[in-house]
N, C-alpha and C. Protein backbone atom coordinates (compact mmCIF):
# COMPACT_ATOMS: atom_id res chain seq x y z
N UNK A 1 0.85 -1.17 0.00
CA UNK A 1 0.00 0.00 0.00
C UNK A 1 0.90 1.24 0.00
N UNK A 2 0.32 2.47 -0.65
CA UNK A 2 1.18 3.33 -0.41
C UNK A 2 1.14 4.61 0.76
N UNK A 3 2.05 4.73 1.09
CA UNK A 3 2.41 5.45 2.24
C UNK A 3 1.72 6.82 1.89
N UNK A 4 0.46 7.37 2.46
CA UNK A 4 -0.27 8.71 2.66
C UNK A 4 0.37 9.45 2.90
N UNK A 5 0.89 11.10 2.55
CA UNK A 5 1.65 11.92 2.90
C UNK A 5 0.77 12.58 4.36
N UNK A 6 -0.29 12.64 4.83
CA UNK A 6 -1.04 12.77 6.03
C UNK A 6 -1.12 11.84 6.93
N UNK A 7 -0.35 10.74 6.74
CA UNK A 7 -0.46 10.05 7.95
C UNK A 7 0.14 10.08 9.22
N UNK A 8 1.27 11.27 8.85
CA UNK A 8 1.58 11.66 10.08
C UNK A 8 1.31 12.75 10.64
N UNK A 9 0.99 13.66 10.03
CA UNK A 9 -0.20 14.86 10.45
C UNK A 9 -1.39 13.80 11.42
N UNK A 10 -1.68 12.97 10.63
CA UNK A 10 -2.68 12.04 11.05
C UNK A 10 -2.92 11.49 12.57
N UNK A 11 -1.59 10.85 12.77
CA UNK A 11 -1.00 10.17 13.85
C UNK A 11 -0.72 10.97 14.61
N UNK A 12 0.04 12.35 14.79
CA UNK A 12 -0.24 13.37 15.52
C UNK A 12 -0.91 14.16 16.05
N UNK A 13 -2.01 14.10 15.19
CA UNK A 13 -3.03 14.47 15.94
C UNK A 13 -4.20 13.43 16.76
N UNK A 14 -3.71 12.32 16.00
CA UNK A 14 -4.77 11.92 17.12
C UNK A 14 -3.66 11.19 18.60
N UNK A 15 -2.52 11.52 18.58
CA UNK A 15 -1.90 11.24 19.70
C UNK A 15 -2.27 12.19 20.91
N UNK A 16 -3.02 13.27 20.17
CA UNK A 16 -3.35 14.03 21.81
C UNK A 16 -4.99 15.21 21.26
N UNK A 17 -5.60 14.01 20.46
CA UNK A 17 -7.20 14.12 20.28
C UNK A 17 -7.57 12.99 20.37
N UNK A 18 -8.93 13.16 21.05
CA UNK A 18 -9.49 11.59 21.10
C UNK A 18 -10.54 11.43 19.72
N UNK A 19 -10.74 12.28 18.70
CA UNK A 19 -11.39 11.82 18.01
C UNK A 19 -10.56 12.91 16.36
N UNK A 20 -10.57 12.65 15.35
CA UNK A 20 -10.13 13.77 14.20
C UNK A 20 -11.32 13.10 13.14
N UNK A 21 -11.51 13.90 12.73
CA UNK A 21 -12.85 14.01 11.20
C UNK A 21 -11.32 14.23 9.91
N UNK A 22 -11.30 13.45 9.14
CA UNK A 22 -10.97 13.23 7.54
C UNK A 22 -12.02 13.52 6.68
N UNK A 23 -11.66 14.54 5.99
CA UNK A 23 -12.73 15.26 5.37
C UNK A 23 -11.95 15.90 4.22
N UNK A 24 -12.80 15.40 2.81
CA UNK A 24 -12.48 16.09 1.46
C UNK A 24 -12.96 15.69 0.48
N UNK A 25 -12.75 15.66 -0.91
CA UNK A 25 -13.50 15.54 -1.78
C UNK A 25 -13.64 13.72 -2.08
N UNK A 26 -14.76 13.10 -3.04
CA UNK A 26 -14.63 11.92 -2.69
C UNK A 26 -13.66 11.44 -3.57
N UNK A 27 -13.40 10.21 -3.39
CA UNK A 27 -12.41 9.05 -3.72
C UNK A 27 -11.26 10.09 -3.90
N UNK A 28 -10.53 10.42 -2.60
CA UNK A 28 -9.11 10.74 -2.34
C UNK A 28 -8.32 9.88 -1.60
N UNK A 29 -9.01 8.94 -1.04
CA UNK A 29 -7.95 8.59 0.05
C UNK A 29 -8.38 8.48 1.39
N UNK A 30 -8.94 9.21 1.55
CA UNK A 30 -9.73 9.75 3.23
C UNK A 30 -9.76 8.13 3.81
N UNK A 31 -10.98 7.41 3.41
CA UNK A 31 -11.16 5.80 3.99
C UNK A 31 -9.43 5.14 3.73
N UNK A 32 -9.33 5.07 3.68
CA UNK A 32 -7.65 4.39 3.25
C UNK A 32 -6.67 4.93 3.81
N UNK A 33 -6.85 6.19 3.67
CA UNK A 33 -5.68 6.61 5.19
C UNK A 33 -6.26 6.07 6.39
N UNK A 34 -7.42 6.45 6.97
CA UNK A 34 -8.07 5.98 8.43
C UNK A 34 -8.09 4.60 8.13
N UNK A 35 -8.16 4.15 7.50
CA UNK A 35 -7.96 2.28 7.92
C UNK A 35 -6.36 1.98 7.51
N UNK A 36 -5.45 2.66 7.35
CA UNK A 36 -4.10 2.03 6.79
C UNK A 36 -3.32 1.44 7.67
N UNK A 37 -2.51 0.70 8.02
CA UNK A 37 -2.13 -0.42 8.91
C UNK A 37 -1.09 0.72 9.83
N UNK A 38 -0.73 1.87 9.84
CA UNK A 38 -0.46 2.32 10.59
C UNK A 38 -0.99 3.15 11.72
N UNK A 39 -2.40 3.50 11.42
CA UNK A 39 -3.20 4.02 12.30
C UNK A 39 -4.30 2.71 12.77
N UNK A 40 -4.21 1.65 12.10
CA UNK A 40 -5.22 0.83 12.69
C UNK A 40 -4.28 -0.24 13.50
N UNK A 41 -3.05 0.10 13.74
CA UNK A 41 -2.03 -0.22 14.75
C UNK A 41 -2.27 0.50 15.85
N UNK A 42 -2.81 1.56 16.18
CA UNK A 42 -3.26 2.69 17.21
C UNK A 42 -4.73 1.77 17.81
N UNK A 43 -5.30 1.00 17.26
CA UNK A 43 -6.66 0.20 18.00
C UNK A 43 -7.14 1.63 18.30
N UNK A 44 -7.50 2.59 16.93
CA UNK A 44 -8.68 3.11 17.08
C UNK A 44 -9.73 3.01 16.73
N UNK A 45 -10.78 3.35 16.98
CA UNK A 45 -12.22 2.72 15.90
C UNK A 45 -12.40 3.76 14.93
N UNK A 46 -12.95 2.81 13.86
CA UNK A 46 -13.11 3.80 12.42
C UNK A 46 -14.95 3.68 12.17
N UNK A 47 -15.28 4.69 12.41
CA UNK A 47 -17.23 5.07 12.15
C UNK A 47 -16.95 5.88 10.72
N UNK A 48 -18.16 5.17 10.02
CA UNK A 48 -17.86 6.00 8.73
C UNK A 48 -19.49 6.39 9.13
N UNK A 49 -20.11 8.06 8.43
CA UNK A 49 -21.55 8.37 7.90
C UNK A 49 -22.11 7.47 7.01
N UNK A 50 -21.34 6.38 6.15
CA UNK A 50 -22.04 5.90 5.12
C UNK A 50 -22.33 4.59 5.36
N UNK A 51 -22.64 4.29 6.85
CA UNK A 51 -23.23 2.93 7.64
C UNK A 51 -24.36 3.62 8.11
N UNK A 52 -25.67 3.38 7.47
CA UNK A 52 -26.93 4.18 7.86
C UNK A 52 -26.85 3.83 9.41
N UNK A 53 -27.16 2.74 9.87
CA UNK A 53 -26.87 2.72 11.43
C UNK A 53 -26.34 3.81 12.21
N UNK A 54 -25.42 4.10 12.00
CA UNK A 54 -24.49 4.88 12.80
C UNK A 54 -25.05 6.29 12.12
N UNK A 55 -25.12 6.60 10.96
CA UNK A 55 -26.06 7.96 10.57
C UNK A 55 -26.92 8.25 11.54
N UNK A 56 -28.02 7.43 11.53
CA UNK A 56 -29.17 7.58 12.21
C UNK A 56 -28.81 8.16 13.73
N UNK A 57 -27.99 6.98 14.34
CA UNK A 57 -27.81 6.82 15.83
C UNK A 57 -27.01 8.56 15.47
N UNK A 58 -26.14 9.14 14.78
CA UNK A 58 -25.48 10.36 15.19
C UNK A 58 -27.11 11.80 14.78
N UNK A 59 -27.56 11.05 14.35
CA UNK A 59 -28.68 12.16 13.80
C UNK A 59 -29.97 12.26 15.58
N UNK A 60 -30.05 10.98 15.54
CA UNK A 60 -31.25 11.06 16.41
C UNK A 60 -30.53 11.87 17.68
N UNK A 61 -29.39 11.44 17.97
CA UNK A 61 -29.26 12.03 19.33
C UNK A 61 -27.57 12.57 19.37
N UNK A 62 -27.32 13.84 19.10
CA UNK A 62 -25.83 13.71 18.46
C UNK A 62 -25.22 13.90 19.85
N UNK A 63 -25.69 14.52 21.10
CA UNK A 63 -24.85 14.30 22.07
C UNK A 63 -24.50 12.97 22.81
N UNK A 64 -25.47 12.54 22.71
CA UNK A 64 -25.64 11.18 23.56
C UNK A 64 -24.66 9.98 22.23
N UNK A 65 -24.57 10.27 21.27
CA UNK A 65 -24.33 9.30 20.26
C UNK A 65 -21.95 9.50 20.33
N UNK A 66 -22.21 10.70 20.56
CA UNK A 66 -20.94 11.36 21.03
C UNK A 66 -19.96 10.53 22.82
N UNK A 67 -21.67 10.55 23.10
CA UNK A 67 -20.87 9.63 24.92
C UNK A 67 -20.27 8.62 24.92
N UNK A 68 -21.71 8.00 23.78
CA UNK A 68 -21.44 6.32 23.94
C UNK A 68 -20.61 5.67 22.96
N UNK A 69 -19.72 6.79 22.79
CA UNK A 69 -18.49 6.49 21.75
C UNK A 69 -17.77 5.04 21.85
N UNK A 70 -17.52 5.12 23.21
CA UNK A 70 -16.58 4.22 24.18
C UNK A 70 -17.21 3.03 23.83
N UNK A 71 -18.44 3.00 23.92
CA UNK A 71 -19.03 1.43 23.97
C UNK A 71 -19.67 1.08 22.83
N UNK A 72 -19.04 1.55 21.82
CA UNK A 72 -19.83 1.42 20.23
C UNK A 72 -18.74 0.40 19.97
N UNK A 73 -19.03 -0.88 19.06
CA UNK A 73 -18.23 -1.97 19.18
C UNK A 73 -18.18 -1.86 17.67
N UNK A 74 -18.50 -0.82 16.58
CA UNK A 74 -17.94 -0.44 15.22
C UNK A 74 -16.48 -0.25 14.99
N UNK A 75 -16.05 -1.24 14.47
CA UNK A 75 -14.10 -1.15 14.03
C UNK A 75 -14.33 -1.57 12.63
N UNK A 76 -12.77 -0.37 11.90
CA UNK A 76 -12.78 -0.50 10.43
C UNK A 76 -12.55 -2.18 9.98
């Protein structure tokens, strides 16, 4: 795979954020950096908008959907 020039922007920021939004135009990269074997070495979880499930659950209740981050068992 090839090495993302943001993956360490990437990795830095989420070393001292608990959550970062990847955001840009489509088919760049965005899903493929957040799942690339160096950030999914970090055992973070990857929620995409385009799992209606998880749409919904962030629509119906976006604070509460925000809490129960921790116990959402969604991994890329």
């Amino acid at each position: 795979m090839l090495h993302r020039h943001l993956t360490g922007p990437l990795l830095e920021a989420l070393a001292d954020t608990p959550a970062v939004l990847v955001n840009g135009a489509r088919q760049t990269g965005k899903s493929t950096l957040a799942q690339s074997a160096e950030v999914a070495a970090q055992k973070r979880k990857y929620l995409t908008f385009d799992d209606p499930g998880i749409l919904a659950a962030a629509k119906r209740d976006p604070n509460g959907f925000v809490a129960d981050l921790n116990s959402l068992d969604y991994f890329g």
